[in-house]
N, C-alpha and C. Protein backbone atom coordinates (compact mmCIF):
# COMPACT_ATOMS: atom_id res chain seq x y z
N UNK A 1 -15.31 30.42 -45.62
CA UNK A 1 -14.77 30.24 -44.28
C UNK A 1 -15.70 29.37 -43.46
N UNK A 2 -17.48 29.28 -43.82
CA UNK A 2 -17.98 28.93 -42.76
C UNK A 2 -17.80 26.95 -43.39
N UNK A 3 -17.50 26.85 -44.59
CA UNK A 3 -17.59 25.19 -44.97
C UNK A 3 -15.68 24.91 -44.20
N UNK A 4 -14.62 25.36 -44.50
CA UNK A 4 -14.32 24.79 -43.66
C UNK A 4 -14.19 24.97 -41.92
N UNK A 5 -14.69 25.91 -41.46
CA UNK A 5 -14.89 25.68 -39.93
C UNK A 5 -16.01 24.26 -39.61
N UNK A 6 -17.08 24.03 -40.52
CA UNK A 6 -17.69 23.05 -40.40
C UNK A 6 -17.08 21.66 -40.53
N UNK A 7 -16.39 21.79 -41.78
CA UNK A 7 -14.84 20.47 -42.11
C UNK A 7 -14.28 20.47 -40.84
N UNK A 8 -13.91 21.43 -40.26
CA UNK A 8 -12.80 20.83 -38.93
C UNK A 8 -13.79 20.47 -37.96
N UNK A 9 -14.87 21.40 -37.65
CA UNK A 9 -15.61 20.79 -36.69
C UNK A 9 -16.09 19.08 -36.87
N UNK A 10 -16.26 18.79 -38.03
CA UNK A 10 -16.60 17.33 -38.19
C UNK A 10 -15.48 16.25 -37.93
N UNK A 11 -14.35 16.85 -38.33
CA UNK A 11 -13.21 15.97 -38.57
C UNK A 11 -12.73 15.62 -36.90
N UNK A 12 -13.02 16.99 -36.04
CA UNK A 12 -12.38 16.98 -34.88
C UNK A 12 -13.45 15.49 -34.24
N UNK A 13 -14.98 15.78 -34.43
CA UNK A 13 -15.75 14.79 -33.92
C UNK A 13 -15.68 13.27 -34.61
N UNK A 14 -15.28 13.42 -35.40
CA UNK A 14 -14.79 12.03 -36.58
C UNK A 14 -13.34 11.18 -35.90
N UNK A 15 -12.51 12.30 -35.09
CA UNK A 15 -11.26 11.81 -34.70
C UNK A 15 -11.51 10.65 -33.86
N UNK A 16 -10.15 9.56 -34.22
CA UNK A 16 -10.30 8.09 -33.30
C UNK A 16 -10.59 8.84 -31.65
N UNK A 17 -10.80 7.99 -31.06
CA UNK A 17 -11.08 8.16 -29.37
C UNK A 17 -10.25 7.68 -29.21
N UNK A 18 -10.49 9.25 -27.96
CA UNK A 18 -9.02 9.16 -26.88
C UNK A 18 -8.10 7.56 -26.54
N UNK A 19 -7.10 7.66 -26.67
CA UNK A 19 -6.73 6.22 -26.42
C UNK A 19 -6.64 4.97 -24.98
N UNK A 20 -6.76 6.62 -23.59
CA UNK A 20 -7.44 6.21 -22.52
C UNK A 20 -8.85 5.40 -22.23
N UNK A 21 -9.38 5.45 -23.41
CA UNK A 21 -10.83 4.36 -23.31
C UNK A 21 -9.75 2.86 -23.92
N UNK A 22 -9.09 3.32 -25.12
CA UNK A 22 -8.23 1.94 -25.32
C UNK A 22 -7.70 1.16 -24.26
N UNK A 23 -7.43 1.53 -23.36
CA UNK A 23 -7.01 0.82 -22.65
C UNK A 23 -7.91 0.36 -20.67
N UNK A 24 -8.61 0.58 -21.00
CA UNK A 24 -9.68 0.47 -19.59
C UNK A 24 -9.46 -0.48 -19.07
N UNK A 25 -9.69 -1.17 -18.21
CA UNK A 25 -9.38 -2.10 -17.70
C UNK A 25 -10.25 -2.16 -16.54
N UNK A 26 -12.03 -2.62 -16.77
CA UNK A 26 -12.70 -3.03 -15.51
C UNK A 26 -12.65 -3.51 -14.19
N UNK A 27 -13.50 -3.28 -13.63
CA UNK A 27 -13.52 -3.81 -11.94
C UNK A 27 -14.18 -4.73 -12.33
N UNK A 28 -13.92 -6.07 -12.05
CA UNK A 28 -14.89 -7.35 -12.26
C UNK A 28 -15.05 -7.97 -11.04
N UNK A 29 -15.01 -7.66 -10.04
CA UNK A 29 -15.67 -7.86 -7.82
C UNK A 29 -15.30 -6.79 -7.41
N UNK A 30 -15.69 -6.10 -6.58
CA UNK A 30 -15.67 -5.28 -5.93
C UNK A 30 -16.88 -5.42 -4.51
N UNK A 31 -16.19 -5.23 -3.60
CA UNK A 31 -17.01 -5.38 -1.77
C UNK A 31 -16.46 -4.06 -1.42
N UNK A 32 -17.88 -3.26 -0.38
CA UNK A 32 -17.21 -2.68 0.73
C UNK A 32 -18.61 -2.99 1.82
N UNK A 33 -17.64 -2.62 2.70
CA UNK A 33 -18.22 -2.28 4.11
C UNK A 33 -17.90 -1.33 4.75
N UNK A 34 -18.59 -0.30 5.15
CA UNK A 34 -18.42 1.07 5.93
C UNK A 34 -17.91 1.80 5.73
N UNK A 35 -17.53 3.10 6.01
CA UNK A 35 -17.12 2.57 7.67
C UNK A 35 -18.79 2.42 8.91
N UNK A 36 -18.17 1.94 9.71
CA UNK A 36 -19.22 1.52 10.41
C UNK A 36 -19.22 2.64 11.37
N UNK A 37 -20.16 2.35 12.48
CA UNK A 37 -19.96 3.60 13.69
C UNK A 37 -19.21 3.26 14.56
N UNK A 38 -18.51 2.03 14.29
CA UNK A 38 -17.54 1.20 15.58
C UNK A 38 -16.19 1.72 14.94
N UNK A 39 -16.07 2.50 13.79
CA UNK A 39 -15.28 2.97 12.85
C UNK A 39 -14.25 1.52 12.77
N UNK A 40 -14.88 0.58 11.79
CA UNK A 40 -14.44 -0.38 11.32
C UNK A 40 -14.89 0.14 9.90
N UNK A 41 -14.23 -1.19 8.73
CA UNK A 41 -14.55 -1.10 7.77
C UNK A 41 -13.82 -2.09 6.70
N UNK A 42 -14.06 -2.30 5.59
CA UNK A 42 -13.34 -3.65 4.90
C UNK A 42 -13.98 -2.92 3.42
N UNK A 43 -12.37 -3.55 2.64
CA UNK A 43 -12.96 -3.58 1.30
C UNK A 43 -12.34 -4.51 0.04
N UNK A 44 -12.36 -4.91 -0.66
CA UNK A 44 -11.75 -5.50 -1.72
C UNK A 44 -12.06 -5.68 -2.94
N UNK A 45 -11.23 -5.59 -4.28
CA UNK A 45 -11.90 -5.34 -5.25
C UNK A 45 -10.82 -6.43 -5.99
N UNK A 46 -11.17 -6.75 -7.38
CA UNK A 46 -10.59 -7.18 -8.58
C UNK A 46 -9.88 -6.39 -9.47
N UNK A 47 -9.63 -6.49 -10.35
CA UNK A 47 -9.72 -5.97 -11.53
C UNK A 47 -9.25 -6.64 -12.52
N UNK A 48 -9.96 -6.60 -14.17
CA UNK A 48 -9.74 -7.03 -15.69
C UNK A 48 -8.22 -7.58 -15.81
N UNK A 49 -7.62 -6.97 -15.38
CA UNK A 49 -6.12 -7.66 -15.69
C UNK A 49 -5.24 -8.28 -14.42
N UNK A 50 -6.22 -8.77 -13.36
CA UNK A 50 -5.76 -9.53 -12.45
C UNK A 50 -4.96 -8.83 -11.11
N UNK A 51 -5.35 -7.60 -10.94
CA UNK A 51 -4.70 -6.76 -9.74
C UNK A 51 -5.87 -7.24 -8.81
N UNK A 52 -5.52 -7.53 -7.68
CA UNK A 52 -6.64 -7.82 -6.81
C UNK A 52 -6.18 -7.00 -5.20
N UNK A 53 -7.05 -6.44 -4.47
CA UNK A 53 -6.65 -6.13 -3.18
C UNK A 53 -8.02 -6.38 -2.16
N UNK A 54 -7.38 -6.09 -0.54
CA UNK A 54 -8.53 -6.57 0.33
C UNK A 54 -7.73 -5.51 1.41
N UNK A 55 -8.88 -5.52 2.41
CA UNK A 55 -8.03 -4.64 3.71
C UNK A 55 -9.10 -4.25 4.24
N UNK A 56 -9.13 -4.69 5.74
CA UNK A 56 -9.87 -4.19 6.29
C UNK A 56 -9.21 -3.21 8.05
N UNK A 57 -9.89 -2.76 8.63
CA UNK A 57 -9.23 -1.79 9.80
C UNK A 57 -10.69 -1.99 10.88
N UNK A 58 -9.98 -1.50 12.19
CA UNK A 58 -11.10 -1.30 12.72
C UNK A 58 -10.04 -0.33 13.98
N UNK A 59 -11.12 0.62 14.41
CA UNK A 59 -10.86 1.60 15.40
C UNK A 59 -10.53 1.14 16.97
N UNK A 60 -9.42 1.79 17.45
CA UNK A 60 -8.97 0.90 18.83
C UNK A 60 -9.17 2.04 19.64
N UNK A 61 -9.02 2.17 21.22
CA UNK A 61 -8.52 2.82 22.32
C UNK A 61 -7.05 2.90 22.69
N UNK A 62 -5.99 3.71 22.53
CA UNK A 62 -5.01 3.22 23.10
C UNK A 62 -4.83 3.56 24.03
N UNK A 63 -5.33 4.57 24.77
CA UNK A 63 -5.68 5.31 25.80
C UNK A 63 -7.19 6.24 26.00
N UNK A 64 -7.71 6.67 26.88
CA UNK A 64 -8.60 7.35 27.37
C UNK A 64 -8.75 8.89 26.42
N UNK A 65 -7.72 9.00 25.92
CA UNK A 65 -7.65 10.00 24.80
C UNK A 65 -7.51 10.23 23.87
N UNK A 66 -6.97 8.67 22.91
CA UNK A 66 -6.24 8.29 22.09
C UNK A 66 -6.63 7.06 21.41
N UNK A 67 -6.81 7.61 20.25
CA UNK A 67 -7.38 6.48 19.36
C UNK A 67 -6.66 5.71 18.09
N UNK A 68 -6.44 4.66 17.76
CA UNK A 68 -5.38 4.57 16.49
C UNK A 68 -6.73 3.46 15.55
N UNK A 69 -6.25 3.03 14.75
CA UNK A 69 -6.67 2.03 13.54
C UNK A 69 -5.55 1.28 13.27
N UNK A 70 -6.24 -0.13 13.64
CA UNK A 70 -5.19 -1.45 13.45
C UNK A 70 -6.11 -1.16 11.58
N UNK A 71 -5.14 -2.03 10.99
CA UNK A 71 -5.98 -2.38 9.44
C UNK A 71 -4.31 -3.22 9.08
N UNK A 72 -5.18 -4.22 8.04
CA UNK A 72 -4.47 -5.57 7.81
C UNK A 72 -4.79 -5.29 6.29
N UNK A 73 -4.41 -5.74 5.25
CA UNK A 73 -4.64 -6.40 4.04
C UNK A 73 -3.46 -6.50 3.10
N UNK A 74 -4.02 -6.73 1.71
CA UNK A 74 -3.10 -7.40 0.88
C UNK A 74 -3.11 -6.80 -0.30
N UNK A 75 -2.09 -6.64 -1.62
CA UNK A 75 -2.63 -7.12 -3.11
C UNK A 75 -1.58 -7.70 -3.79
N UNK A 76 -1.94 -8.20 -4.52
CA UNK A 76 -1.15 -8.73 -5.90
C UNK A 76 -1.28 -8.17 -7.03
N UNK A 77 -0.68 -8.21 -7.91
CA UNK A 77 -0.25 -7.81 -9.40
C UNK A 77 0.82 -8.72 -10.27
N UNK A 78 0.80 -8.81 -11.42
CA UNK A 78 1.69 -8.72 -12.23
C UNK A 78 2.54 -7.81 -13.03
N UNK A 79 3.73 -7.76 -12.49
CA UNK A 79 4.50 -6.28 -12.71
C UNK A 79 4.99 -6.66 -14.28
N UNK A 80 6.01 -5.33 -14.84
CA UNK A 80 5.50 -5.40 -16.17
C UNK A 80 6.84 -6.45 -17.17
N UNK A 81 7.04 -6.84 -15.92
CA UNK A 81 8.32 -8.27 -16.68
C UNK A 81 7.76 -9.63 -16.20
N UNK A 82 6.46 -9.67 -16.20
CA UNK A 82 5.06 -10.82 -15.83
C UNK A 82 5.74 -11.71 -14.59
N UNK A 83 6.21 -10.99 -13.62
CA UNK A 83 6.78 -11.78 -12.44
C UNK A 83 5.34 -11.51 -11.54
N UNK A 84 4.86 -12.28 -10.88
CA UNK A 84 3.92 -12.17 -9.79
C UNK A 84 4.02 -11.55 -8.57
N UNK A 85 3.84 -10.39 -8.38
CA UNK A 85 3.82 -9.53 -6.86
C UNK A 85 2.94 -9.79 -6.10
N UNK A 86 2.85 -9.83 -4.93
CA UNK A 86 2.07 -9.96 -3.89
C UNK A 86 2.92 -9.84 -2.47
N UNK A 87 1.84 -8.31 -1.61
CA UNK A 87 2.40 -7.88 -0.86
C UNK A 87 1.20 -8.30 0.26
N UNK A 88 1.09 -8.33 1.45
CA UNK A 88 0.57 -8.29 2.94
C UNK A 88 1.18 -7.23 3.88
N UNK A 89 0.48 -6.53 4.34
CA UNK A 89 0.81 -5.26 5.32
C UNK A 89 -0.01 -5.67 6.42
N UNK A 90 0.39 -5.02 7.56
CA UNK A 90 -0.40 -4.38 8.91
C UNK A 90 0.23 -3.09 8.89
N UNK A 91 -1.05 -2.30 9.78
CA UNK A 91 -0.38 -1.13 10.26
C UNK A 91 -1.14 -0.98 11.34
N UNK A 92 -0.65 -0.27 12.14
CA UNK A 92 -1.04 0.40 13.47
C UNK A 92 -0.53 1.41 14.33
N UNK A 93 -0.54 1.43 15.59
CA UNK A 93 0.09 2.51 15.92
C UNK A 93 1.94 2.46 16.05
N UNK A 94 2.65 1.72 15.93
CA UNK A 94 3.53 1.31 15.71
C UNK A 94 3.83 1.64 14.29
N UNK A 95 3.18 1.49 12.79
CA UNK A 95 4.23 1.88 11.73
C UNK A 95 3.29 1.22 10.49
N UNK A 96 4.00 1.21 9.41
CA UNK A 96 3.24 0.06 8.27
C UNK A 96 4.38 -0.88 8.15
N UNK A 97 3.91 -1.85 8.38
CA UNK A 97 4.68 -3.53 8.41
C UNK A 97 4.25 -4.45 7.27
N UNK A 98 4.54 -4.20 6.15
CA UNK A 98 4.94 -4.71 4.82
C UNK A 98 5.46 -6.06 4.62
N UNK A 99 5.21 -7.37 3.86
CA UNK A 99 5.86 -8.31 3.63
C UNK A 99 5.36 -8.53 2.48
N UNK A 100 6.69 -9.11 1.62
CA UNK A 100 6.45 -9.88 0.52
C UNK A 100 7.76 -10.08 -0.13
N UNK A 101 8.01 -11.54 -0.64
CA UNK A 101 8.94 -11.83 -0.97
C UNK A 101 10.05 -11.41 -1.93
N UNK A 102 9.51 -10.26 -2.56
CA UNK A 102 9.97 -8.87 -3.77
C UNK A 102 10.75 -8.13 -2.74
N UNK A 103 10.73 -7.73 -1.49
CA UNK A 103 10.91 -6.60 -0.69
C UNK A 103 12.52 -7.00 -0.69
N UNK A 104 13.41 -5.97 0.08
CA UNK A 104 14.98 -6.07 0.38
C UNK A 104 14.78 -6.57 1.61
N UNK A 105 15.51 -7.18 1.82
CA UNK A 105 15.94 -7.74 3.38
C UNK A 105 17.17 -7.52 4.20
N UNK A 106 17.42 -6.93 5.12
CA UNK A 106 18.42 -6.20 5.07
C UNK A 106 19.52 -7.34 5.82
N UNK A 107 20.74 -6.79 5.50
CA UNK A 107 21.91 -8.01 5.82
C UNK A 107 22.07 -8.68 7.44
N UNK A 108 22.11 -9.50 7.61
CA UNK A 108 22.42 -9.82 9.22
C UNK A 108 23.39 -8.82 9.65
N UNK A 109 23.12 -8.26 11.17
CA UNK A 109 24.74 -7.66 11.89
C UNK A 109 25.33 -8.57 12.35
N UNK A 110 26.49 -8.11 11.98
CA UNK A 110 27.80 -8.68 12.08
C UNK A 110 27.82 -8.89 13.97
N UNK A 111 28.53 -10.05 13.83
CA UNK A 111 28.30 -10.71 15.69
C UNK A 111 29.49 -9.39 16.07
N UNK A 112 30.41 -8.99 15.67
CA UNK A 112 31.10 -8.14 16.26
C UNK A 112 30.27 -7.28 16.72
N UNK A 113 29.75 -6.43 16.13
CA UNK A 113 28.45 -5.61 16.49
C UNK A 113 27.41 -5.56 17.77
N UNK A 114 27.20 -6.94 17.16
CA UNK A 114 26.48 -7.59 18.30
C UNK A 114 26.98 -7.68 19.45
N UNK A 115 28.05 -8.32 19.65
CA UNK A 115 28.92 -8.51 21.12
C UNK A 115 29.07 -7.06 21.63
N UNK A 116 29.47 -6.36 21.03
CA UNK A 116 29.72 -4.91 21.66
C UNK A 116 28.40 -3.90 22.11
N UNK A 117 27.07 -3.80 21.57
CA UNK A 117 25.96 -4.01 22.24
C UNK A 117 25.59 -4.79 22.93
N UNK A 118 25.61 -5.87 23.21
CA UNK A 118 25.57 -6.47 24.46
C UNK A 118 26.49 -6.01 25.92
N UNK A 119 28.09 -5.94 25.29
CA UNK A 119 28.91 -5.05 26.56
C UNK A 119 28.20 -3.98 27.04
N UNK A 120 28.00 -2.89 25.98
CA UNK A 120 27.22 -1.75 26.40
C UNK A 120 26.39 -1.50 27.10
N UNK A 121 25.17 -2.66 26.89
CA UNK A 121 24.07 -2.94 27.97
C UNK A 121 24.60 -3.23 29.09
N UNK A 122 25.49 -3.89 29.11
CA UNK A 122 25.75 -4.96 30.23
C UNK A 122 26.75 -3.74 31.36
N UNK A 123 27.23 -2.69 30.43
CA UNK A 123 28.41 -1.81 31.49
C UNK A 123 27.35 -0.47 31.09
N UNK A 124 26.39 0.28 31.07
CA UNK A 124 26.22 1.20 31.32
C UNK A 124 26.30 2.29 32.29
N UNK A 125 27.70 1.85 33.07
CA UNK A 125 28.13 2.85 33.66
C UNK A 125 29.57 3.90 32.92
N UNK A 126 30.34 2.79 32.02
CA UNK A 126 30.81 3.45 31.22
C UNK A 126 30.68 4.26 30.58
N UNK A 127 29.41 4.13 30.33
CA UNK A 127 28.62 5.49 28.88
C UNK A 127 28.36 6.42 29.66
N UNK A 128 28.59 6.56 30.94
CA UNK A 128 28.17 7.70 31.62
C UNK A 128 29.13 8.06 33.01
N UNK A 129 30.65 8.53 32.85
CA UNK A 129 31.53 8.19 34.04
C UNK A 129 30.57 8.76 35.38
N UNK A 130 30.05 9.87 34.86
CA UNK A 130 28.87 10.56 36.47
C UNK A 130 28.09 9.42 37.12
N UNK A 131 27.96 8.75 36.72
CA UNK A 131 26.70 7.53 37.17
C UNK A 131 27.43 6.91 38.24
């Protein structure tokens, strides 16, 4: 019993490696900065198979009580039907504002639409006979 518990113990350490090392894929640049005490900060890196990103933020006032983080950046990739992605964001206190030419775009409104929001504005006493 104890030669083969020793057989498996060898065989288990003999086994190929994990296949997660097969596939690694290095950081070849990598930057940071901070955060700072101005609570700013920036960073951007590479990587082995051409994913690249950047982004930096820095801390605002929006009020006397109230603080947000503007931050800007980018990345690219090649997705896995070798088409080239590349996205650009902001965000702030307002939302995350995304662009890139991959994204949906949503359909124009229809001028009918349109004209009838404009009436609306224009008669807001209708929307409210009490007024």
């Amino acid at each position: 019993i104890a030669t083969l518990l020793c057989v498996l113990i060898v065989a288990a350490f003999a086994a190929p490696p994990n296949s997660l090392h097969d596939n690694f894929i290095p950081i070849v640049a990598s930057q940071q900065d901070g955060p700072n005490s101005d609570g700013s900060y920036s960073y951007s890196y590479q990587t082995g198979n051409g994913i690249q990103a950047q982004e930096q933020g820095q801390l605002f006032n929006i009020d006397k009580d109230e603080a947000a983080l503007r931050v800007q950046g980018s990345f690219s990739y090649t997705d896995d039907n070798g088409i080239p992605i590349s996205l650009s964001y902001s965000a702030d206190e307002t939302g995350f504002h995304p662009q890139g030419e991959h994204l949906p775009v949503a359909p124009p409104i229809p001028s009918a639409i349109l004209r009838a929001l404009e009436y609306n504005a224009q008669h807001p006493e209708e929307d409210n006979p009490e007024a």
